[in-house]
N, C-alpha and C. Protein backbone atom coordinates (compact mmCIF):
# COMPACT_ATOMS: atom_id res chain seq x y z
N UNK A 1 135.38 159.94 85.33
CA UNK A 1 136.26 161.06 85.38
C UNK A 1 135.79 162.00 86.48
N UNK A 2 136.59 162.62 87.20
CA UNK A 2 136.49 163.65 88.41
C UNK A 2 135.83 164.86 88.25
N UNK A 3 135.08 164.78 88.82
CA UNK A 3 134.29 166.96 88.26
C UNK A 3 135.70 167.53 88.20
N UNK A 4 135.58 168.75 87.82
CA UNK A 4 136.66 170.01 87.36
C UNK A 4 135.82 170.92 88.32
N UNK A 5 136.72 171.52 89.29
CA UNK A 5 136.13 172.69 89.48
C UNK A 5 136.44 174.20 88.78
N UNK A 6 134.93 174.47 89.29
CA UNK A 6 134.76 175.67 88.15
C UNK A 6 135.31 176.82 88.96
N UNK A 7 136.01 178.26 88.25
CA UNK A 7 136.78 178.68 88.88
C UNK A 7 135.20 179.93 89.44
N UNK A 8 134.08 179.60 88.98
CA UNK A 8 132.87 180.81 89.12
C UNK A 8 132.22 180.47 89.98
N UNK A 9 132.31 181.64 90.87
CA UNK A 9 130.75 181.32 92.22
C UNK A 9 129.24 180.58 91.82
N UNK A 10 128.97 179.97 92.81
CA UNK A 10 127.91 179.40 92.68
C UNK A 10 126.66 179.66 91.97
N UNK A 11 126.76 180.79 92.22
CA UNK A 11 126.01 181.80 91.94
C UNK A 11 125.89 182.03 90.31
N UNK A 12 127.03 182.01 89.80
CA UNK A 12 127.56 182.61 88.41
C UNK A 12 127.44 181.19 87.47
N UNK A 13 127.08 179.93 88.12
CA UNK A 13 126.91 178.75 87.30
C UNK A 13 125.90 178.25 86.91
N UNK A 14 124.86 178.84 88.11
CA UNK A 14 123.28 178.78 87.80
C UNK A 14 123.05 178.87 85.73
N UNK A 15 122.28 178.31 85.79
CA UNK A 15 121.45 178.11 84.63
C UNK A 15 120.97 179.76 83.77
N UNK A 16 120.40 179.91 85.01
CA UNK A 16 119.54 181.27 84.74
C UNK A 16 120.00 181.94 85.66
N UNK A 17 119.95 183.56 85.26
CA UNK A 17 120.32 184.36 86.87
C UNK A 17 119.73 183.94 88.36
N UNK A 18 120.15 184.82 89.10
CA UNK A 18 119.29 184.58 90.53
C UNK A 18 118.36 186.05 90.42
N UNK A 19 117.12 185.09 91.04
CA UNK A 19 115.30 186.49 90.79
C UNK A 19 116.58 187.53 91.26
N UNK A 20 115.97 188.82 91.22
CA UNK A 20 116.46 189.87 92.17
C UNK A 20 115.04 190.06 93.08
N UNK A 21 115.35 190.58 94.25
CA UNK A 21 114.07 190.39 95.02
C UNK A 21 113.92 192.03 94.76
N UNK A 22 112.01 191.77 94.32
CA UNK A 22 111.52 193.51 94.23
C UNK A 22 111.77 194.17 92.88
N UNK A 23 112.51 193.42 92.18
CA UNK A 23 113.64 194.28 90.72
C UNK A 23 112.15 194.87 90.02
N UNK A 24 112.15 195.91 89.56
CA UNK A 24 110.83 196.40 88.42
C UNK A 24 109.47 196.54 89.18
N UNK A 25 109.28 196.15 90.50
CA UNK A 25 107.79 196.54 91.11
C UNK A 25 108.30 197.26 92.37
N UNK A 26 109.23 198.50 92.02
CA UNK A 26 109.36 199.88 93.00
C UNK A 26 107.89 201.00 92.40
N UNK A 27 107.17 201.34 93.65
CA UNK A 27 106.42 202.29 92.72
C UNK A 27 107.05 203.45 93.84
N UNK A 28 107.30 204.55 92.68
CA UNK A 28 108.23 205.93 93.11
C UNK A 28 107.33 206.67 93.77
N UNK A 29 105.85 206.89 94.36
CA UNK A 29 105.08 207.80 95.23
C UNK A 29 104.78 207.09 96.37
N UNK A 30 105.77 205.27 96.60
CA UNK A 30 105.18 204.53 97.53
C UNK A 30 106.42 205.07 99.00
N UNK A 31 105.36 205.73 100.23
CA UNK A 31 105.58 205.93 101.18
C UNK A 31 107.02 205.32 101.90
N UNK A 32 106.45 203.67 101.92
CA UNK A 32 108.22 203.13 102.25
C UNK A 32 108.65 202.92 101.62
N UNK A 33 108.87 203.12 99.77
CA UNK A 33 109.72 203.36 99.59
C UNK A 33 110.78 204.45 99.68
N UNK A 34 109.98 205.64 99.94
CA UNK A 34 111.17 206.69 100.27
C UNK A 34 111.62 206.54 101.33
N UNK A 35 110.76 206.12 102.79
CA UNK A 35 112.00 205.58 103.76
C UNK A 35 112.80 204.80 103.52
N UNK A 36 112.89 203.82 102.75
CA UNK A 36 114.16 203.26 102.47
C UNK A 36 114.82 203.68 101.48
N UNK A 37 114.55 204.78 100.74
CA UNK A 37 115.59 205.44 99.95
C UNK A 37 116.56 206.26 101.18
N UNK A 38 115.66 207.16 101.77
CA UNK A 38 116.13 208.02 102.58
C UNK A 38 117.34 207.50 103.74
N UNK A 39 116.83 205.83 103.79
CA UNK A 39 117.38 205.42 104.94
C UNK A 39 119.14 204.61 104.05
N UNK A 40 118.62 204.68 102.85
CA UNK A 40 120.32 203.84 101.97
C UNK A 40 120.96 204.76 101.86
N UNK A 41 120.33 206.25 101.46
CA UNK A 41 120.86 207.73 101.37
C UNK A 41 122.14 207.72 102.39
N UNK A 42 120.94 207.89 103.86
CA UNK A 42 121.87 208.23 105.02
C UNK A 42 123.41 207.34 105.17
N UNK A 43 122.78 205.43 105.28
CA UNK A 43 123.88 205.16 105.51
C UNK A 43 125.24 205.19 104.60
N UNK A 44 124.68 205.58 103.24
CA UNK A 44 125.79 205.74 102.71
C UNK A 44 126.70 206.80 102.75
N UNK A 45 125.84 208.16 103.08
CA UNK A 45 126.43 209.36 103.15
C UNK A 45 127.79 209.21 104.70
N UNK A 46 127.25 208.68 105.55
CA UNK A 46 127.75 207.59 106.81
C UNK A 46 128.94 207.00 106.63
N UNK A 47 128.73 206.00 105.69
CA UNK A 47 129.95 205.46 105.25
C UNK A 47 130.93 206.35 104.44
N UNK A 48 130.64 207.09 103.51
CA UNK A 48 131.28 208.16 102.79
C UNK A 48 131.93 208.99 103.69
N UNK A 49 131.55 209.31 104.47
CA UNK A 49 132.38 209.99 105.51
C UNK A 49 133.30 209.91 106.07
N UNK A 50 132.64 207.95 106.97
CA UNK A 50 133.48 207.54 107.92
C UNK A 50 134.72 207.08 106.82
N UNK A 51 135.02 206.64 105.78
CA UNK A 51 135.81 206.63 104.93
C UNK A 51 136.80 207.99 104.61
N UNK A 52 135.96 208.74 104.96
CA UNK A 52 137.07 210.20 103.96
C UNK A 52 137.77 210.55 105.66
N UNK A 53 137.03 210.55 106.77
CA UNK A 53 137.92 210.72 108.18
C UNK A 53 138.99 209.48 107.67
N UNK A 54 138.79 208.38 107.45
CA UNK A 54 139.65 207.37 107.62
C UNK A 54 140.95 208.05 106.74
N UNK A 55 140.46 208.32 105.58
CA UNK A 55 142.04 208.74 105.25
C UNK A 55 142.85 210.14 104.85
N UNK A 56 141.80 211.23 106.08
CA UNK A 56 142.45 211.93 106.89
C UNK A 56 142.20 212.98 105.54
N UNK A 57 141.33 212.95 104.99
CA UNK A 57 141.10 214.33 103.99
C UNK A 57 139.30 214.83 104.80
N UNK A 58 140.06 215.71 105.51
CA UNK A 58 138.64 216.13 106.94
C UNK A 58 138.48 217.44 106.07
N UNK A 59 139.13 218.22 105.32
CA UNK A 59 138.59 219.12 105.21
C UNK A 59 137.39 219.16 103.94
N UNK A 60 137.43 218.67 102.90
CA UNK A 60 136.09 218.25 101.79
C UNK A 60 135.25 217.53 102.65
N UNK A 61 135.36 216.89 103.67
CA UNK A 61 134.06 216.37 104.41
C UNK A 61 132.96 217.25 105.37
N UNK A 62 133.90 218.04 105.72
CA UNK A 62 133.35 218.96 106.44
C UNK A 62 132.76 220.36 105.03
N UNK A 63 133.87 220.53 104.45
CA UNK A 63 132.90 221.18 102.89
C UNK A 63 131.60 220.76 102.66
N UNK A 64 131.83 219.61 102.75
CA UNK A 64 130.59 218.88 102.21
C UNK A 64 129.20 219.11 103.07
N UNK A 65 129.45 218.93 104.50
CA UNK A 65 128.69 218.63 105.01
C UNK A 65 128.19 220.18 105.70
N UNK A 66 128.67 221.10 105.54
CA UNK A 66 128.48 222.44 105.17
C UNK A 66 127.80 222.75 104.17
N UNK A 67 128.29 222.28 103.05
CA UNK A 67 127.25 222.03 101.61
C UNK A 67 125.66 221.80 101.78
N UNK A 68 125.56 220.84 102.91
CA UNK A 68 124.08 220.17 102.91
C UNK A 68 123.42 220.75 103.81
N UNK A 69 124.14 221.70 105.09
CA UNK A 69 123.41 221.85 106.05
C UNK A 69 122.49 223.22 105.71
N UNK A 70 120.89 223.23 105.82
CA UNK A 70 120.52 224.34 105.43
C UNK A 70 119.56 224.94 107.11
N UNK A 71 120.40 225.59 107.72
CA UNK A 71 119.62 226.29 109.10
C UNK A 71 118.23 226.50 109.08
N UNK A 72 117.72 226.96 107.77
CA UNK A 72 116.36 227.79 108.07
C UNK A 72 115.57 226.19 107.96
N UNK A 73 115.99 225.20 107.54
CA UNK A 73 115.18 223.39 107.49
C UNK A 73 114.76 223.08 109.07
N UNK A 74 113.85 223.01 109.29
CA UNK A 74 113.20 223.17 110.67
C UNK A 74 113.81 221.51 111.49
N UNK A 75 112.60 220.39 109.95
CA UNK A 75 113.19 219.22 110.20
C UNK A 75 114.27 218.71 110.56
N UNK A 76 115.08 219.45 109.88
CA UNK A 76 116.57 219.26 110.08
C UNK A 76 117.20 219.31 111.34
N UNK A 77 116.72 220.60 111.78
CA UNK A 77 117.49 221.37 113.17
C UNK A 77 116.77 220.32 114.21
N UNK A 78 115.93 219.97 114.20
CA UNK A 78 115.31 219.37 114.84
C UNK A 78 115.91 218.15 115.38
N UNK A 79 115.78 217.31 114.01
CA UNK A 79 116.31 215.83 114.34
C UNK A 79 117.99 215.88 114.76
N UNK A 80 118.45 216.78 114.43
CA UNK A 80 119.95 217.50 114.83
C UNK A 80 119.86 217.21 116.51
N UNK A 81 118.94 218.15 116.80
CA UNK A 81 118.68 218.52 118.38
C UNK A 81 118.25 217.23 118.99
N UNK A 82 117.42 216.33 118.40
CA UNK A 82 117.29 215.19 118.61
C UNK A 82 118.33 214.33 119.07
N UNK A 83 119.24 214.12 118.12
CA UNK A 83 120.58 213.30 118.15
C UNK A 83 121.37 213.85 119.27
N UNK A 84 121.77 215.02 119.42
CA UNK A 84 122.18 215.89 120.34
C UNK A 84 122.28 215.20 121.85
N UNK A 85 120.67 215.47 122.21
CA UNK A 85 120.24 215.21 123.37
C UNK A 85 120.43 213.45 123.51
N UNK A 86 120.05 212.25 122.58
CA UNK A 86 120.39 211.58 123.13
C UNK A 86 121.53 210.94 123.24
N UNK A 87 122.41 211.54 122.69
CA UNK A 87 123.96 211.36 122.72
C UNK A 87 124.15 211.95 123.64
N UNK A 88 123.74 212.68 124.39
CA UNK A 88 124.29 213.74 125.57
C UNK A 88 124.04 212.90 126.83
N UNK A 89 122.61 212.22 126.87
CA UNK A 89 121.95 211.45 128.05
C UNK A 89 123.47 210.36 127.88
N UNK A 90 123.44 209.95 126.69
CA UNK A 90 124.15 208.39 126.45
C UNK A 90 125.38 208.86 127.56
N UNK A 91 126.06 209.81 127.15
CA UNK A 91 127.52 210.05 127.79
C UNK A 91 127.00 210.43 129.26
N UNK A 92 126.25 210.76 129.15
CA UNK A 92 126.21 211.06 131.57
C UNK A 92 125.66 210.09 131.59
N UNK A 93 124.89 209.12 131.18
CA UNK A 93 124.52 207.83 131.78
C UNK A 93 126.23 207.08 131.97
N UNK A 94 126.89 207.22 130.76
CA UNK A 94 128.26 206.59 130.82
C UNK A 94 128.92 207.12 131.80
N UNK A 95 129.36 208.67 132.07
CA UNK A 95 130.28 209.25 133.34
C UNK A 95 129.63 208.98 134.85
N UNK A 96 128.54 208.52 135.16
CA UNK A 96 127.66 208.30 136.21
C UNK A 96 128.65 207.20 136.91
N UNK A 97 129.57 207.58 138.29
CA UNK A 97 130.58 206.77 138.75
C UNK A 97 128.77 205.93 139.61
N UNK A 98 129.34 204.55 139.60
CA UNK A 98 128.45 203.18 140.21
C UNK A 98 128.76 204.01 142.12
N UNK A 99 128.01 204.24 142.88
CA UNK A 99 127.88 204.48 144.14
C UNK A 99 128.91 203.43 145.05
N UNK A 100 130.01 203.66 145.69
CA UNK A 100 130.67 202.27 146.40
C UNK A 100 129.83 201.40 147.25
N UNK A 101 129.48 200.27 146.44
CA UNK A 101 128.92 199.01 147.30
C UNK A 101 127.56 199.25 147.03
N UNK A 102 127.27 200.33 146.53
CA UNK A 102 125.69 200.34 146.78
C UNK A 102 124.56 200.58 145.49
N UNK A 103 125.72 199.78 144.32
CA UNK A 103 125.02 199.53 143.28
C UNK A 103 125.42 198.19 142.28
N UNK A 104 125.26 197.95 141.53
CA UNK A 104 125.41 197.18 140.34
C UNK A 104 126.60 197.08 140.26
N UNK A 105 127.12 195.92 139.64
CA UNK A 105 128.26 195.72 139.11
C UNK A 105 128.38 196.71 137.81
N UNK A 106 129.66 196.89 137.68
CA UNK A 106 129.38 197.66 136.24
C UNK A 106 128.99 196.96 135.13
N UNK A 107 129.46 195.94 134.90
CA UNK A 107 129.40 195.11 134.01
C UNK A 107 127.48 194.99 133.72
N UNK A 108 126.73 194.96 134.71
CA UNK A 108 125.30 194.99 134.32
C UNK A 108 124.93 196.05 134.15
N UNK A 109 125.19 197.45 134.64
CA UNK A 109 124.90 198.39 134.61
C UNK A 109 124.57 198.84 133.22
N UNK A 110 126.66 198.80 132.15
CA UNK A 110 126.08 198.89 131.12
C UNK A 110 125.47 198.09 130.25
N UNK A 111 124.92 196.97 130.59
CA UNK A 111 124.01 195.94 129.62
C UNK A 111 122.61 196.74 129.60
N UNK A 112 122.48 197.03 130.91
CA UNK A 112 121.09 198.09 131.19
C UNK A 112 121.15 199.03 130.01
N UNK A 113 122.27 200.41 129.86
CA UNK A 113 122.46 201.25 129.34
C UNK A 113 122.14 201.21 128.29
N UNK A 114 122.45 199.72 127.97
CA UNK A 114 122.51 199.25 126.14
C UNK A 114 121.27 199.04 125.79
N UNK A 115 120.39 198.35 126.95
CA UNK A 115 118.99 197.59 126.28
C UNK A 115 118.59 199.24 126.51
N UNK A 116 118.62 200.33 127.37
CA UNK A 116 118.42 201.41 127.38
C UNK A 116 118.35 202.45 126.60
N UNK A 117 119.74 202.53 125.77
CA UNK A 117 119.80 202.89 124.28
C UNK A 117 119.13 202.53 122.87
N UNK A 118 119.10 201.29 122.91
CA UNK A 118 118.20 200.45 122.05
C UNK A 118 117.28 200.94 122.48
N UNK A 119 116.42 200.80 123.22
CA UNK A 119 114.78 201.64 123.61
C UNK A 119 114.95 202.56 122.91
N UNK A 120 115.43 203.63 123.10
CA UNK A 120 115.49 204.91 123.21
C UNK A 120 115.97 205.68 121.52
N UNK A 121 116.79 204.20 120.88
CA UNK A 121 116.67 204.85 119.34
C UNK A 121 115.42 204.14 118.46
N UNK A 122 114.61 203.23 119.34
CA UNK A 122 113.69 202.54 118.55
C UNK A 122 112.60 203.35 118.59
N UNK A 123 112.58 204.29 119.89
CA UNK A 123 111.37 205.46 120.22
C UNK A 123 111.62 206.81 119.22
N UNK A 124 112.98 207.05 119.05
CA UNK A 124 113.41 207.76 118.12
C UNK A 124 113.25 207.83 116.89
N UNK A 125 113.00 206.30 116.45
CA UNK A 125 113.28 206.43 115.08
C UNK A 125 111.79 206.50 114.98
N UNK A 126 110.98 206.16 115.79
CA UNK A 126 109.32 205.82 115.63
C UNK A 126 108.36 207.14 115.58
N UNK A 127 109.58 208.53 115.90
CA UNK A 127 108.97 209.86 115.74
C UNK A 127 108.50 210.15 114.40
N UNK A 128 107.47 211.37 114.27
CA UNK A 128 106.83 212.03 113.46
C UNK A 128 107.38 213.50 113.20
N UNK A 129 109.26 213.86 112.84
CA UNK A 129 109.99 215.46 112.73
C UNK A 129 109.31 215.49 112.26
N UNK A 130 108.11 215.96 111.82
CA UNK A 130 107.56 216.78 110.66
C UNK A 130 106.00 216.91 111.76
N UNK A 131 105.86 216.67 112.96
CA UNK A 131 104.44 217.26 113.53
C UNK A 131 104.61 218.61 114.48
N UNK A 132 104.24 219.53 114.03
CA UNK A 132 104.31 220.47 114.70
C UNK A 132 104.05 220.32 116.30
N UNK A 133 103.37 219.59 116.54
CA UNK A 133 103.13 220.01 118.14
C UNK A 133 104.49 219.27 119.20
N UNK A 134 104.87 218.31 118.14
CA UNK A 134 106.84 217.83 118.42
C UNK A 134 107.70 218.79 118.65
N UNK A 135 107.22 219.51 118.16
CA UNK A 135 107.93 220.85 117.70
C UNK A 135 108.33 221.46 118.63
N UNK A 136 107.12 221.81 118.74
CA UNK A 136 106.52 223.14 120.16
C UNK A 136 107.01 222.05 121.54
N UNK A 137 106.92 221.32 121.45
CA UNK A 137 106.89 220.56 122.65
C UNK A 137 108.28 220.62 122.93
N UNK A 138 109.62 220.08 122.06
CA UNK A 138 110.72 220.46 122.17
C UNK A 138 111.75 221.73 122.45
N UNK A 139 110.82 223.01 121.78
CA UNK A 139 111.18 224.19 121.89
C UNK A 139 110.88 224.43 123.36
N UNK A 140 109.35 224.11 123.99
CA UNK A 140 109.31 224.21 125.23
C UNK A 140 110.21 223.65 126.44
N UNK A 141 110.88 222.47 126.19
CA UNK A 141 111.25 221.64 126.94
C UNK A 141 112.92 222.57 127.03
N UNK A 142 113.42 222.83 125.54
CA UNK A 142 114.21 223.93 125.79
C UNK A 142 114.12 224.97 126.26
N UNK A 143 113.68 226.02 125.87
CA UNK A 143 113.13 226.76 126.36
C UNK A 143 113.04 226.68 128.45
N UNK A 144 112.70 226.06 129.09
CA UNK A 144 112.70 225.83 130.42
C UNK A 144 113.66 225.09 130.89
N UNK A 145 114.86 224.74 129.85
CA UNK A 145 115.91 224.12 130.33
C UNK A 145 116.99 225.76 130.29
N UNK A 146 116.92 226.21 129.50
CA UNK A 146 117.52 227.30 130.00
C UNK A 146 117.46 228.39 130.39
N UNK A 147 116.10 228.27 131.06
CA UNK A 147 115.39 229.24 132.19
C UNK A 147 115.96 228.72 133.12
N UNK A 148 116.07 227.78 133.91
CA UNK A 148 116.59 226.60 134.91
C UNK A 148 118.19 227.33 134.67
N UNK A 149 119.29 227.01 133.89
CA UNK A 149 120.24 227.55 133.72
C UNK A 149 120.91 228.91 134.24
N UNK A 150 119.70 229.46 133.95
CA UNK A 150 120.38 230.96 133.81
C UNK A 150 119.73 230.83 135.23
N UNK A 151 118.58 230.64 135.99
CA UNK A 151 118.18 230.77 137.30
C UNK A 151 119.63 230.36 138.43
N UNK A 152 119.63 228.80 137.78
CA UNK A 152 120.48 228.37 138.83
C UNK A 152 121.93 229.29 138.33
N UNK A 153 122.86 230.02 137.78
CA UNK A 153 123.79 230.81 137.93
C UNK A 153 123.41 231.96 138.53
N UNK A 154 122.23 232.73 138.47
CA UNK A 154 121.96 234.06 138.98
C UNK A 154 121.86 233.82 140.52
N UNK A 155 121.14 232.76 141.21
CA UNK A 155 120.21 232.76 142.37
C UNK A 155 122.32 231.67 143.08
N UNK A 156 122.04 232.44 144.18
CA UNK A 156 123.31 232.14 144.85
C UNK A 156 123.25 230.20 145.42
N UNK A 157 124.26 229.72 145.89
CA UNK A 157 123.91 228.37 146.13
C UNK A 157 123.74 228.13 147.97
N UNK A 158 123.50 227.77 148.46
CA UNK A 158 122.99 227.03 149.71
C UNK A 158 122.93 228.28 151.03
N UNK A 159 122.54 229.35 150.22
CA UNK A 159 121.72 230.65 151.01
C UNK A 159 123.57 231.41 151.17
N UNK A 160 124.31 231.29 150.38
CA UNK A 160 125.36 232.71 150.72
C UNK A 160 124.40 234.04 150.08
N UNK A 161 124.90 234.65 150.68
CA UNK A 161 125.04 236.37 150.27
C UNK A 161 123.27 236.60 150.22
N UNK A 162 122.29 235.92 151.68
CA UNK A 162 120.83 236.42 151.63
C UNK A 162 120.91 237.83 151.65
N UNK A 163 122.22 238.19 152.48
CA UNK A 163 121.54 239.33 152.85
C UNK A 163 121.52 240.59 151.86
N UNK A 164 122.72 240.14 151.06
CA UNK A 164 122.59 240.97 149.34
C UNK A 164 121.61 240.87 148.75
N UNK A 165 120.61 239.44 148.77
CA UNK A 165 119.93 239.55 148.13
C UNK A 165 118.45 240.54 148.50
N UNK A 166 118.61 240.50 149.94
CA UNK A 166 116.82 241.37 150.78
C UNK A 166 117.42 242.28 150.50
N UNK A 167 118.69 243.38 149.92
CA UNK A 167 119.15 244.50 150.42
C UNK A 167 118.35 245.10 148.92
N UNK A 168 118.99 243.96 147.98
CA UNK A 168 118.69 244.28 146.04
C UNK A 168 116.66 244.70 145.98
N UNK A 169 116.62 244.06 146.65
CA UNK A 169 114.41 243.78 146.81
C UNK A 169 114.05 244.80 147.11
């Protein structure tokens, strides 16, 4: 006589369950385990989101995410400023028109960009937000980015108006 197939996954015919891998030996003060809590946290909060944009109820998401944001969290502002900046590099590396004739195809350019990006969130993710001298080091790096700013709007461009300026001295 012919087997019958069974209408239950493979899975569901087994004898005995399938192990669960890890099930009952989480210990709750173990280091990676809170990165990988922290890290199922995120992507789910991620997906929760990208779900509630999807069906266009933006305003409880943004509630929400108002809800969580607390300014005076250093860490926070931080890795914020973090993301910031390399999303910012990502897009002028992207608007950067290829020089005529005297560069790369585009097509390699952004393969570069990509193995570029990949670097650059693997260095990211490999940070220590929580060391102060990260800290300071970032505040500095700001800090002289908009010294630079405000210089280059005050100080005139390719020598107009010197003579306003020896008159001001």
């Amino acid at each position: 006589m012919a087997d019958a197939v069974s209408p239950l996954p493979y899975h569901a015919q087994a004898a005995s369950p399938l192990p669960c891998r890890g099930s009952g030996n989480v210990k709750l003060d173990d280091p990676e385990a809170d990165k990988a809590a922290t890290r199922i946290q995120a992507v789910y909060r991620g997906h929760r989101t990208r779900q509630t944009m999807k069906s266009g109820d933006v305003k409880d998401a943004v509630q929400d995410l108002h809800a969580e944001f607390n300014p005076n969290d250093e860490e926070l502002c931080h890795a914020a400023t973090k993301i910031q900046a390399s999303f910012r590099g990502h897009m002028a590396r992207k608007q950067t028109p290829v020089a005529a004739g005297g560069g790369k195809p585009e097509d390699d350019l952004s393969k570069e960009l990509q193995k570029l990006d990949a670097k650059v969130d693997d260095e990211l993710a490999d940070l220590d937000l929580s060391d102060p001298d990260l800290n300071k080091a970032a505040t500095k790096i700001q800090a002289s980015f908009r010294g630079h700013k405000v210089r280059k709007e005050v100080i005139p461009k390719d020598g107009e108006n010197k003579e306003e300026m020896a008159v001001g001295q």
